[in-house]
Protein backbone atom coordinates (compact mmCIF):
# COMPACT_ATOMS: atom_id res chain seq x y z
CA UNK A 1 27.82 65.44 8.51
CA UNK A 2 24.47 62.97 8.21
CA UNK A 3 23.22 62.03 11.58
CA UNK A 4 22.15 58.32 12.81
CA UNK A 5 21.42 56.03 15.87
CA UNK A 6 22.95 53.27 16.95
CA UNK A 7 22.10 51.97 20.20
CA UNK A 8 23.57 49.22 22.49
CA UNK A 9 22.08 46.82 25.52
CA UNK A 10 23.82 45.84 28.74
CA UNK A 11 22.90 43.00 30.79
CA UNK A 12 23.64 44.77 33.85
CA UNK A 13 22.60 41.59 35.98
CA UNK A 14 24.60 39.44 34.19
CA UNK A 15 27.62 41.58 33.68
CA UNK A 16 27.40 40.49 29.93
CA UNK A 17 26.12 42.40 26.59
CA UNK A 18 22.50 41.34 26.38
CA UNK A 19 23.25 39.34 23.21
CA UNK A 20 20.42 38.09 20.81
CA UNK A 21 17.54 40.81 22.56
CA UNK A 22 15.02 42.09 19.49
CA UNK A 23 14.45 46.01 18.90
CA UNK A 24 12.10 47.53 17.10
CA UNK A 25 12.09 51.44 15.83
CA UNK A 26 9.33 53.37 15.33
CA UNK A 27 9.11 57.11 14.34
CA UNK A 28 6.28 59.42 16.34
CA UNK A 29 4.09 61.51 13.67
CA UNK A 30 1.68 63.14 15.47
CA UNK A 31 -0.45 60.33 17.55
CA UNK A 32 1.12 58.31 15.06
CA UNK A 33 3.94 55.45 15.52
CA UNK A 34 5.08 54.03 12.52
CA UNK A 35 7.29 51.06 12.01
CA UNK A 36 10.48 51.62 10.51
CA UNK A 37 12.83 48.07 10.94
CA UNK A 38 13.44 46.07 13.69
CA UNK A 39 17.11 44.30 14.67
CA UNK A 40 18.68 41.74 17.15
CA UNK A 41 21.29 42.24 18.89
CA UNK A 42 24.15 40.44 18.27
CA UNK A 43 27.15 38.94 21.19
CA UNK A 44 28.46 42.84 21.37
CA UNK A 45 24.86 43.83 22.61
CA UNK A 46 25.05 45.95 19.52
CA UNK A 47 23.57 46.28 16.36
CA UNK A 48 25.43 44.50 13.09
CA UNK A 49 24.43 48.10 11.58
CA UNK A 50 23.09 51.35 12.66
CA UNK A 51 19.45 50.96 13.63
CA UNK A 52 18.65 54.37 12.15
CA UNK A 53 21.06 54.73 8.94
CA UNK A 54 22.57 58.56 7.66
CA UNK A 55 20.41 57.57 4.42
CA UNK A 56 16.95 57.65 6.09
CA UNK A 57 17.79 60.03 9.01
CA UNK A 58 14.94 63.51 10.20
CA UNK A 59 15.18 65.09 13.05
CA UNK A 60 11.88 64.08 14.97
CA UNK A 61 10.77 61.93 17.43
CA UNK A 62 11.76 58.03 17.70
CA UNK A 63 11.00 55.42 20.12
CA UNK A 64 12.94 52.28 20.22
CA UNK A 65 11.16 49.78 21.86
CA UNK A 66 13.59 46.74 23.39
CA UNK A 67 12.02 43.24 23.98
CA UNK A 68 13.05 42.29 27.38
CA UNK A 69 11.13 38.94 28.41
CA UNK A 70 11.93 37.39 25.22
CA UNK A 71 15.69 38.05 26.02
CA UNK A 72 15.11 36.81 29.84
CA UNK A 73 13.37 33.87 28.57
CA UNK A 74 16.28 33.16 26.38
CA UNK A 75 18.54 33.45 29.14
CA UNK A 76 16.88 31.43 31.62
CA UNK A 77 15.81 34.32 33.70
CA UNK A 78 13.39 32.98 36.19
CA UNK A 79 10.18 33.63 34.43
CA UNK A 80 7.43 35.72 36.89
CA UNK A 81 3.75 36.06 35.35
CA UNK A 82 3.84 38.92 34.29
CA UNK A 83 7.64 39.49 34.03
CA UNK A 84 8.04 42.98 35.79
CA UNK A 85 10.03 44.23 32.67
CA UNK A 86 8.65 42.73 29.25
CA UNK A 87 8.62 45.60 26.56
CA UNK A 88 10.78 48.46 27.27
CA UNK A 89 9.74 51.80 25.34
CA UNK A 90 12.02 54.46 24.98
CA UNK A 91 11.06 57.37 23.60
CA UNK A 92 13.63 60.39 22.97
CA UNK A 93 14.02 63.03 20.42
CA UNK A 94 16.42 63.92 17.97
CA UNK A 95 17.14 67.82 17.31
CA UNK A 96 20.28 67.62 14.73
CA UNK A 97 22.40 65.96 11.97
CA UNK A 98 24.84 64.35 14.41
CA UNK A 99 25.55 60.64 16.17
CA UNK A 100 22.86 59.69 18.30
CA UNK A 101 23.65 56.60 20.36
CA UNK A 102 20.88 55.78 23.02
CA UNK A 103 21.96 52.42 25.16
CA UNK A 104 20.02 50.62 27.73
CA UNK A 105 21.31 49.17 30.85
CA UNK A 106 19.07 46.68 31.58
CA UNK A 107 18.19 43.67 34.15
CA UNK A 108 14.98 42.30 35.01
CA UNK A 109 13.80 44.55 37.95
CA UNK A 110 15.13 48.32 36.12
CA UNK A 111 16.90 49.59 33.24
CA UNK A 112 18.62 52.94 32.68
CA UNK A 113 19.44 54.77 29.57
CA UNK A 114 21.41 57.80 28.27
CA UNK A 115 22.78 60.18 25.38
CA UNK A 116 25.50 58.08 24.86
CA UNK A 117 28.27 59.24 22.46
């Protein structure tokens, strides 16, 4: 079995999927981050595809960082300067070939996040 990551995003406050919310994924080398693709999410809160497919999967060290403001922006989130929660980094590691699936639970004063399955 190939691993990959998908990932999903609640709108906790809203009691919704956070629909339409850019993600970015970056792979940690060293000191290093570098860019691998970024997605949006789509009414599901999900990915249309797995953000990190079987093809390009390694074990290693990701960070999937979740644009937050944008999203409350777009959702007519009272805007604060600076919004409290505007870029969300997650950083996690990945140790085998299997399913990761890393969701966020998200509203504009906290998220939360797991090893989902």
């Amino acid at each position: 079995m190939s691993g990959y990551l998908t990932t999903h995003v609640l709108d906790t406050a809203r009691g919704c999927p956070a629909a339409g919310l850019k993600i970015e994924l970056f792979r940690i080398e060293g000191d290093a981050r570098k860019y691998l693709r970024s997605a949006v999410t789509n009414s599901d809160g999900r990915t249309d595809e797995q953000i990190l497919p079987a093809s390009e999967f390694l074990v290693g060290t990701y960070e999937l960082v979740f644009h937050a403001g944008a999203y409350f922006d777009a959702t007519a989130v009272p805007p604060e300067e600076p919004r409290f929660l505007d870029v969300v980094p997650l950083r996690f590691g990945i140790s085998e070939a299997a399913h990761y699936h890393v969701p966020l639970l998200l509203s504009p004063f906290g998220y939360s996040t797991y090893r989902g399955s």
